[in-house]
Protein backbone atom coordinates (compact mmCIF):
# COMPACT_ATOMS: atom_id res chain seq x y z
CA UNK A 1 -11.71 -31.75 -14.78
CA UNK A 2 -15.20 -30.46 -15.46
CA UNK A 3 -18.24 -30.73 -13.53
CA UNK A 4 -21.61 -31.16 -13.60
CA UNK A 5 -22.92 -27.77 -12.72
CA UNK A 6 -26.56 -28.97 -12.54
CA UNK A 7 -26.13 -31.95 -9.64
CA UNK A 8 -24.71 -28.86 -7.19
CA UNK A 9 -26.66 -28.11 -4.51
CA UNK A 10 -24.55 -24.60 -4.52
CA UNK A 11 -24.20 -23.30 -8.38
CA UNK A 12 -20.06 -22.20 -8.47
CA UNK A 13 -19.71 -18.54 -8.88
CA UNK A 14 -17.36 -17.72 -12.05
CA UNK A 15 -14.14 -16.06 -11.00
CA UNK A 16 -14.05 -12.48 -12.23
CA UNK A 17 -10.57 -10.48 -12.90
CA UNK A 18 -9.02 -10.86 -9.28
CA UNK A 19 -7.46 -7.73 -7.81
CA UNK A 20 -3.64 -7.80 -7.38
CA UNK A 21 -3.69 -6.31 -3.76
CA UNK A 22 -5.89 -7.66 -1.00
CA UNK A 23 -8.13 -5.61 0.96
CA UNK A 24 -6.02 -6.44 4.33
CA UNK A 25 -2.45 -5.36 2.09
CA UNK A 26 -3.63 -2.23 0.84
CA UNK A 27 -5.07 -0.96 4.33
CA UNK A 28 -1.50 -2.21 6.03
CA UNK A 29 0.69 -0.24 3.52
CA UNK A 30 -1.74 2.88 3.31
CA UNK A 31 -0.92 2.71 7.57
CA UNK A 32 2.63 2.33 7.66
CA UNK A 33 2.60 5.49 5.53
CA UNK A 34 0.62 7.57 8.03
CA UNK A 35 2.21 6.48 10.40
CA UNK A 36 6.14 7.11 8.15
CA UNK A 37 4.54 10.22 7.55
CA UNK A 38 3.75 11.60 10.53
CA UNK A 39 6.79 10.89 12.53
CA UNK A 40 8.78 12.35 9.81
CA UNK A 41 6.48 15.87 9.70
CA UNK A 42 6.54 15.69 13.22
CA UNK A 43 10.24 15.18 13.75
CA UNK A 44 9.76 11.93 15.62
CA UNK A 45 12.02 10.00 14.37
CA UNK A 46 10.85 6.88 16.81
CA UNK A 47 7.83 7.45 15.27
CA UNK A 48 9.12 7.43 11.97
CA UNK A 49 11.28 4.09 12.24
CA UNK A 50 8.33 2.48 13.52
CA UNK A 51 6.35 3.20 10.38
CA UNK A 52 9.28 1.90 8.46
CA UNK A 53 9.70 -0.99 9.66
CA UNK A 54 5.74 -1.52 9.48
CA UNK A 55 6.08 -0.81 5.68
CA UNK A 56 8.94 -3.20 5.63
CA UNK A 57 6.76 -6.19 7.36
CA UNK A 58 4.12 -5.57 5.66
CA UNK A 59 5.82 -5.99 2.03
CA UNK A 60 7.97 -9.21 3.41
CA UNK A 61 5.09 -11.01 4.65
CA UNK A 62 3.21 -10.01 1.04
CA UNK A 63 5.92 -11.23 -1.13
CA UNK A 64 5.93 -14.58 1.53
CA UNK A 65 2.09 -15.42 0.88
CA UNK A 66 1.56 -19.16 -0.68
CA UNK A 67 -1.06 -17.57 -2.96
CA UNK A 68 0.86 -14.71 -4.21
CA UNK A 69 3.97 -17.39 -5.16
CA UNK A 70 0.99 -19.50 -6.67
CA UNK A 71 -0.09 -16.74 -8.82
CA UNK A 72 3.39 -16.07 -9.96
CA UNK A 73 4.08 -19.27 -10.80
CA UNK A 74 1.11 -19.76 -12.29
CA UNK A 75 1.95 -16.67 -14.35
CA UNK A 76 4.89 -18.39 -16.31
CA UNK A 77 7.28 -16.04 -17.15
CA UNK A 78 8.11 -12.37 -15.02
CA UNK A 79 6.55 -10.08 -17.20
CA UNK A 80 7.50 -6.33 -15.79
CA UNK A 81 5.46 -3.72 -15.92
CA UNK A 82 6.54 0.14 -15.73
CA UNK A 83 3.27 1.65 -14.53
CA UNK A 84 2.63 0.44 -10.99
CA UNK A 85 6.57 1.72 -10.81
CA UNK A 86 6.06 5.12 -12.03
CA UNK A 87 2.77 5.55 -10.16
CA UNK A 88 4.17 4.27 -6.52
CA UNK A 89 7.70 6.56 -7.62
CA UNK A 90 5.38 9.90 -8.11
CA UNK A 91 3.21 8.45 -5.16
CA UNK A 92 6.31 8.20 -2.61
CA UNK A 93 7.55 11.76 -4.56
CA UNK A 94 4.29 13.24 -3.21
CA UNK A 95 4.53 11.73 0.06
CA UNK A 96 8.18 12.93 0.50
CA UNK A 97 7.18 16.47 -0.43
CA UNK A 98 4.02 16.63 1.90
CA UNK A 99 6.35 15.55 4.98
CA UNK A 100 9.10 17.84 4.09
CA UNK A 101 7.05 20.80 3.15
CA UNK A 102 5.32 20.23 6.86
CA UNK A 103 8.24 20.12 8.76
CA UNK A 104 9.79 22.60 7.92
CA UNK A 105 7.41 24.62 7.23
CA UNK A 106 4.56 24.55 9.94
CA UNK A 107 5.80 26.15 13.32
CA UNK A 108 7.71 24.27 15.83
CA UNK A 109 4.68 24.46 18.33
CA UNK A 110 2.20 22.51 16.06
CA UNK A 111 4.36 19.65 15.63
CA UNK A 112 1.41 17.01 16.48
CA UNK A 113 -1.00 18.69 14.16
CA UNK A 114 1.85 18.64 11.36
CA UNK A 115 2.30 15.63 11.68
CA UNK A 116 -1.57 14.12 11.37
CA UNK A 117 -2.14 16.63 8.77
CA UNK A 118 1.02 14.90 6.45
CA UNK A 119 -0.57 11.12 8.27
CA UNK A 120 -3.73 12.20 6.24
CA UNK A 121 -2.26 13.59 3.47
CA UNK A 122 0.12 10.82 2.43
CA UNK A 123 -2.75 8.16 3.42
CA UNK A 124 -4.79 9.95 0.74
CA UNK A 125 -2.10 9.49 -1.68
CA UNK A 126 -1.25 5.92 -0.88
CA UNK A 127 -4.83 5.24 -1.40
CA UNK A 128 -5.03 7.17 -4.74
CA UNK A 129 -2.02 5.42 -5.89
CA UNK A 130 -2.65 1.67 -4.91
CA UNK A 131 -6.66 2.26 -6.92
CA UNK A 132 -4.89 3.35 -9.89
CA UNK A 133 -2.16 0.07 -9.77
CA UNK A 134 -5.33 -2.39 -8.46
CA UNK A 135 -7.04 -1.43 -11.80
């Protein structure tokens, strides 16, 4: 149905290229990483679980939102992509490597500063990695 643009009091604003992640999902899943992240450097594994299940929520509840099912059904057919796959697989690779590199490698004693410096490190990287499949 199209409208007469000139008899609105407000003009509409054209919709640009939308980005596929909210601001809200990309800050939740860039946490639940720190978080993974530093109870595994730190050897927390409370810690650690709790961060998992974060990242866990935080995907459910993405694939559950009515305008992400819109968008996919408004989408027709499932088209899949290899990119955003291979960039969150080298992404999570990094991750992995940060954590186990300060574990076992930063003395038992600096457990807690391990542990923010792999929070940082992988936050950095989830960041880096959710820019490059928002593009």
């Amino acid at each position: 149905m199209a409208h007469d643009d000139s008899t609105q009091v407000i003009s509409r604003v054209a919709e640009g290229p939308r980005a596929k992640l909210e601001g809200w999902e990309r800050g939740a899943i860039t946490l639940a990483t720190a978080v993974l992240a530093f109870g595994g450097a730190a050897g927390n594994s409370l810690v650690a679980l709790v961060g998992a299940a974060g990242l866990l929520a935080v995907v459910v509840v993405m694939t559950q939102m009515p305008a992400r099912k819109a968008r996919k059904l408004q989408g027709g057919g499932r088209e899949f992509r290899t990119g955003p796959a291979v960039v969150f697989g080298v992404a999570w690779g990094l991750v992995m490597a940060a954590v186990g590199a300060i574990l076992f490698l930063f003395p038992n004693g600096y457990a807690m500063t391990g542990g923010m410096l792999a929070a940082g490190v992988s936050a950095v990287i989830m960041v880096i990695a959710l820019a490059i499949v928002d593009k």
